[in-house]
N, C-alpha and C. Protein backbone atom coordinates (compact mmCIF):
# COMPACT_ATOMS: atom_id res chain seq x y z
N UNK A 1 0.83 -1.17 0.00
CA UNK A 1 0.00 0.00 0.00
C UNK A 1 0.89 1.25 0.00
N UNK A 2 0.83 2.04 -0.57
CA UNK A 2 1.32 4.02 -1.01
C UNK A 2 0.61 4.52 -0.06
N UNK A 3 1.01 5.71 0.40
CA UNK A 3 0.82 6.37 1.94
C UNK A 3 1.23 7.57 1.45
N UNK A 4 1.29 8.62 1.21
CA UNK A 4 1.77 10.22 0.97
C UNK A 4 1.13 11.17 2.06
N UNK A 5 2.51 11.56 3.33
CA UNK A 5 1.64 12.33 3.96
C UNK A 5 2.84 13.88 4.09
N UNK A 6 2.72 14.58 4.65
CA UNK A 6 2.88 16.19 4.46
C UNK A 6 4.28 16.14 5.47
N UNK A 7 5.62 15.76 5.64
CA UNK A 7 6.87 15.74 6.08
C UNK A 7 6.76 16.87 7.31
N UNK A 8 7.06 16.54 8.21
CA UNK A 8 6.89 17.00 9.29
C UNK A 8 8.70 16.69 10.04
N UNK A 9 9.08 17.74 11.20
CA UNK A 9 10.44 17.42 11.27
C UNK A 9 10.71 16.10 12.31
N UNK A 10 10.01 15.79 12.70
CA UNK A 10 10.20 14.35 12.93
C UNK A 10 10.42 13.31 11.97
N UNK A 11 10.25 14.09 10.43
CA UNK A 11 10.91 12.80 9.28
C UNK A 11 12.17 13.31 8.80
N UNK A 12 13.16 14.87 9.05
CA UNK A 12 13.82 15.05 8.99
C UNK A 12 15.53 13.87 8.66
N UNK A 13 15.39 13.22 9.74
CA UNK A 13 16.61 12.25 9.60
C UNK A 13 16.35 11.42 8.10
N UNK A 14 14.93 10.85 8.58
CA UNK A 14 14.75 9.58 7.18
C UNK A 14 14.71 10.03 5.98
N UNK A 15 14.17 11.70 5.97
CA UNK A 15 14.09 12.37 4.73
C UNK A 15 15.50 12.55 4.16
N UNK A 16 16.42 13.06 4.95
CA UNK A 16 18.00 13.41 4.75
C UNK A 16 18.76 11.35 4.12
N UNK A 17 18.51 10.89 4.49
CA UNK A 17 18.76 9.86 4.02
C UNK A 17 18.02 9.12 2.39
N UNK A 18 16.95 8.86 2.79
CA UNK A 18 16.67 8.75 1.56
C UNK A 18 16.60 10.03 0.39
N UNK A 19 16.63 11.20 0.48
CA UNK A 19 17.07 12.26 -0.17
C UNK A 19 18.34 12.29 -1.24
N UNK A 20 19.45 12.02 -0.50
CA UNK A 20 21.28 11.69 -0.44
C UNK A 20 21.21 10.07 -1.27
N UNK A 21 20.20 9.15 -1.64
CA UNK A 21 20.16 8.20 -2.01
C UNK A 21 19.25 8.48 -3.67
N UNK A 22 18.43 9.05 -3.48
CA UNK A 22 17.60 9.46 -5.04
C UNK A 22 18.50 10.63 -5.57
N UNK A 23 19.44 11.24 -4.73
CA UNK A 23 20.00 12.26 -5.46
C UNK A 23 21.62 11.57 -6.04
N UNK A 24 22.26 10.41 -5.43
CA UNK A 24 23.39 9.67 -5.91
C UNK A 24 22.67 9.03 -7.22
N UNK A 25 21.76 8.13 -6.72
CA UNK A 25 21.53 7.28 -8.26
C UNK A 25 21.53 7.70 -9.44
N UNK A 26 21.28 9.04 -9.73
CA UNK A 26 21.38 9.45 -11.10
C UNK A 26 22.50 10.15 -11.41
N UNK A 27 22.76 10.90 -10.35
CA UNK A 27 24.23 11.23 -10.87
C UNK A 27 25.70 10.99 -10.42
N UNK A 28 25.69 9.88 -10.20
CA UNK A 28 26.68 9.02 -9.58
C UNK A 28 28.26 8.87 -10.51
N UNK A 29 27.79 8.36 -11.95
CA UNK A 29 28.51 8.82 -12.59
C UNK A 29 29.12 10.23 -13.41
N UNK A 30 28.32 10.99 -13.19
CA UNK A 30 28.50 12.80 -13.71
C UNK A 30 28.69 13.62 -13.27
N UNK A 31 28.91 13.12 -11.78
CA UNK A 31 29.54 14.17 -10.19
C UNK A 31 30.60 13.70 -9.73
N UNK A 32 31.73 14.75 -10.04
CA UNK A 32 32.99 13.92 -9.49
C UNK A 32 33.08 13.76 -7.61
N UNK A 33 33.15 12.56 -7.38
CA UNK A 33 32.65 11.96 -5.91
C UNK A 33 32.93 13.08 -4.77
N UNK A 34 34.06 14.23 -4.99
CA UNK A 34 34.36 15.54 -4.07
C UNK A 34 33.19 16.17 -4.31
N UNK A 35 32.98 16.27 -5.16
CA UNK A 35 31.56 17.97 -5.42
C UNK A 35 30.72 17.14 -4.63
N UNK A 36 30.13 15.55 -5.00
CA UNK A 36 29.01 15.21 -4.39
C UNK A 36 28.95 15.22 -3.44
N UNK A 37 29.85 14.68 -2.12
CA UNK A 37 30.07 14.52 -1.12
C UNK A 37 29.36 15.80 -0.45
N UNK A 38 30.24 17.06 -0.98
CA UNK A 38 30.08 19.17 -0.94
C UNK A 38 28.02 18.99 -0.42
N UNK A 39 27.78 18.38 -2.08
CA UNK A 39 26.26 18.60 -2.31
C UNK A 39 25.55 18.12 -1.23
N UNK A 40 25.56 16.63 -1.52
CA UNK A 40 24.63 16.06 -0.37
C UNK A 40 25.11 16.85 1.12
N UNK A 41 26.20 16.64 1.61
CA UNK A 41 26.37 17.31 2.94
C UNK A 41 26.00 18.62 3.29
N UNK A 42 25.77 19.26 2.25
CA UNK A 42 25.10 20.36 2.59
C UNK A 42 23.59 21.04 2.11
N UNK A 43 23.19 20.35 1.17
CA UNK A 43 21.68 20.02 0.57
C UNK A 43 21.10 19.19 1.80
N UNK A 44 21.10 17.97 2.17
CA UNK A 44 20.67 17.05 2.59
C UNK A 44 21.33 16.73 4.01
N UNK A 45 21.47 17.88 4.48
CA UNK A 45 22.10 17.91 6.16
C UNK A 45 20.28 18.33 6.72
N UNK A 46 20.18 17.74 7.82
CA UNK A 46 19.88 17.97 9.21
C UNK A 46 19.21 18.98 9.19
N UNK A 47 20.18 20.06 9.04
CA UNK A 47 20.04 21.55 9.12
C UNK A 47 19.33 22.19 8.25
N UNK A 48 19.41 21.67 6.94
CA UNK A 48 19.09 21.93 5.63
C UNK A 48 18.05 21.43 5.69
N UNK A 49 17.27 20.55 6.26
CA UNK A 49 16.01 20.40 5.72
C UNK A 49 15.36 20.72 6.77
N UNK A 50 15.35 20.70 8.09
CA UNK A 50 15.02 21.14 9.04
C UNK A 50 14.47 22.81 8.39
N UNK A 51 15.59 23.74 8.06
CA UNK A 51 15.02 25.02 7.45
C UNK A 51 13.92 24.81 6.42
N UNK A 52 14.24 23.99 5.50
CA UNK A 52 13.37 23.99 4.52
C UNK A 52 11.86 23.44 4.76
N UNK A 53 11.78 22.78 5.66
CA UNK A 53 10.63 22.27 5.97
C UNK A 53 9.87 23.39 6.80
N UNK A 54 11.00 23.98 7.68
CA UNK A 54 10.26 24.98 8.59
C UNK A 54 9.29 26.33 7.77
N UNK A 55 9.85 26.06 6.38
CA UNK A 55 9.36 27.34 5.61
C UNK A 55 8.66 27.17 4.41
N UNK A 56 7.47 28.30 4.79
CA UNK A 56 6.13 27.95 4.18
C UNK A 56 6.47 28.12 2.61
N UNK A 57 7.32 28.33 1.97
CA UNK A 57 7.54 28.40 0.68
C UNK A 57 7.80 26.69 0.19
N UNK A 58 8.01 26.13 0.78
CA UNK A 58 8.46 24.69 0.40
C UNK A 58 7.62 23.76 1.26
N UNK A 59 7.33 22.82 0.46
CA UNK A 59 6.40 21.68 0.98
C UNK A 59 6.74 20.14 0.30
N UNK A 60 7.34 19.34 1.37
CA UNK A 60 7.78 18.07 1.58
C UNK A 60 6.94 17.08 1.81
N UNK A 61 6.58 16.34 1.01
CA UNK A 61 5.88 14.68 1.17
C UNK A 61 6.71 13.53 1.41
N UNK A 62 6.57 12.85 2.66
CA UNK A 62 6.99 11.52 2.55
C UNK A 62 6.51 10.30 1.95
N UNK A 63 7.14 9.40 1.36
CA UNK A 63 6.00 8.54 0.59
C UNK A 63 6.76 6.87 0.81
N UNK A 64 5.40 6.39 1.79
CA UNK A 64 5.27 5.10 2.07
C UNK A 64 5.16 3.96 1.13
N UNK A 65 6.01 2.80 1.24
CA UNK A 65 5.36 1.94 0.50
C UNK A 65 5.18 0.43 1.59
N UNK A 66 3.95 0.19 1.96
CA UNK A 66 4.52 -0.91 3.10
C UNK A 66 4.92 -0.32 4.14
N UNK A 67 4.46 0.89 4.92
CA UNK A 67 5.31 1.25 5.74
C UNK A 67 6.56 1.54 5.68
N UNK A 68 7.04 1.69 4.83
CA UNK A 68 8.65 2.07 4.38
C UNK A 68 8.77 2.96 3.69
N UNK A 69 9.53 3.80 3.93
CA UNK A 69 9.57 5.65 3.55
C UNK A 69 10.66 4.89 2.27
N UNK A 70 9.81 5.60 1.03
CA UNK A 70 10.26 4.77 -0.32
C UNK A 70 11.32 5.78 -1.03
N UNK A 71 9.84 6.98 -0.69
CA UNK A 71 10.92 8.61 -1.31
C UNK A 71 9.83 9.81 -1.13
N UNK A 72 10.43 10.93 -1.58
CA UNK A 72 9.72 11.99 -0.84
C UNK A 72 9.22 13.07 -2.61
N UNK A 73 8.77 13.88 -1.95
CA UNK A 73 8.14 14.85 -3.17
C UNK A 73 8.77 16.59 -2.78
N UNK A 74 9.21 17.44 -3.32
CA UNK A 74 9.50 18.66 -2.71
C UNK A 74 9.04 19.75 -3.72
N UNK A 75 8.56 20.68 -3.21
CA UNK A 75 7.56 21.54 -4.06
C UNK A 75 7.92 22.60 -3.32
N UNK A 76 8.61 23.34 -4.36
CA UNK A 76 9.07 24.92 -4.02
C UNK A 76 8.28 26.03 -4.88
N UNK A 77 7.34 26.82 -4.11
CA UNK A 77 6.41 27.52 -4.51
C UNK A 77 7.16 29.09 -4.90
N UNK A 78 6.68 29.10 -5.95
CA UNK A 78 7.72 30.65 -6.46
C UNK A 78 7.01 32.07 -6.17
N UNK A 79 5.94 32.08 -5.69
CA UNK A 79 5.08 32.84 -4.86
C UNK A 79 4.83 32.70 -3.35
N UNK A 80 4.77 34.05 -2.74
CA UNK A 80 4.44 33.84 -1.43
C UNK A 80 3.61 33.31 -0.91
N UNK A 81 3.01 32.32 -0.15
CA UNK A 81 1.59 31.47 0.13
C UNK A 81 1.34 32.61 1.74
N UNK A 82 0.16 32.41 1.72
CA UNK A 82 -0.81 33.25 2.52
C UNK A 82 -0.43 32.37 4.23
């Protein structure tokens, strides 16, 4: 069963992980392994999503499959939301 619910910072850790994992697979070969390392550690830190989640311009889905956080959705709104 699929589950999609609205990322809250209690998914922070699992989000930063599986995040750093959909963002290697594709460019694994086309990022020399220093820059990536740069990226994820600082895209996909703690800190970094912690802010991003905290702010109403961006909106994070976690997405279940089986109870198992499969992968997430991120929607950065280019207008101010009310």
């Amino acid at each position: 069963m699929i589950t999609i619910k609205k990322a809250t910072l209690k998914d922070v850790k699992a989000l930063a992980n599986v995040g750093k994992k959909a963002f290697i697979i594709p460019h694994k070969d086309a990022i020399p392994e220093e820059i990536m390392a740069a990226y994820l550690n600082s895209s996909f830190s703690e800190e970094a999503l912690i802010s991003e989640i905290s702010n109403r311009e961006y909106d994070y889905n976690v997405i279940f499959v089986d109870d198992v956080l499969a992968g997430f959705s991120k929607i950065i709104y280019i207008y101010k939301k009310n």
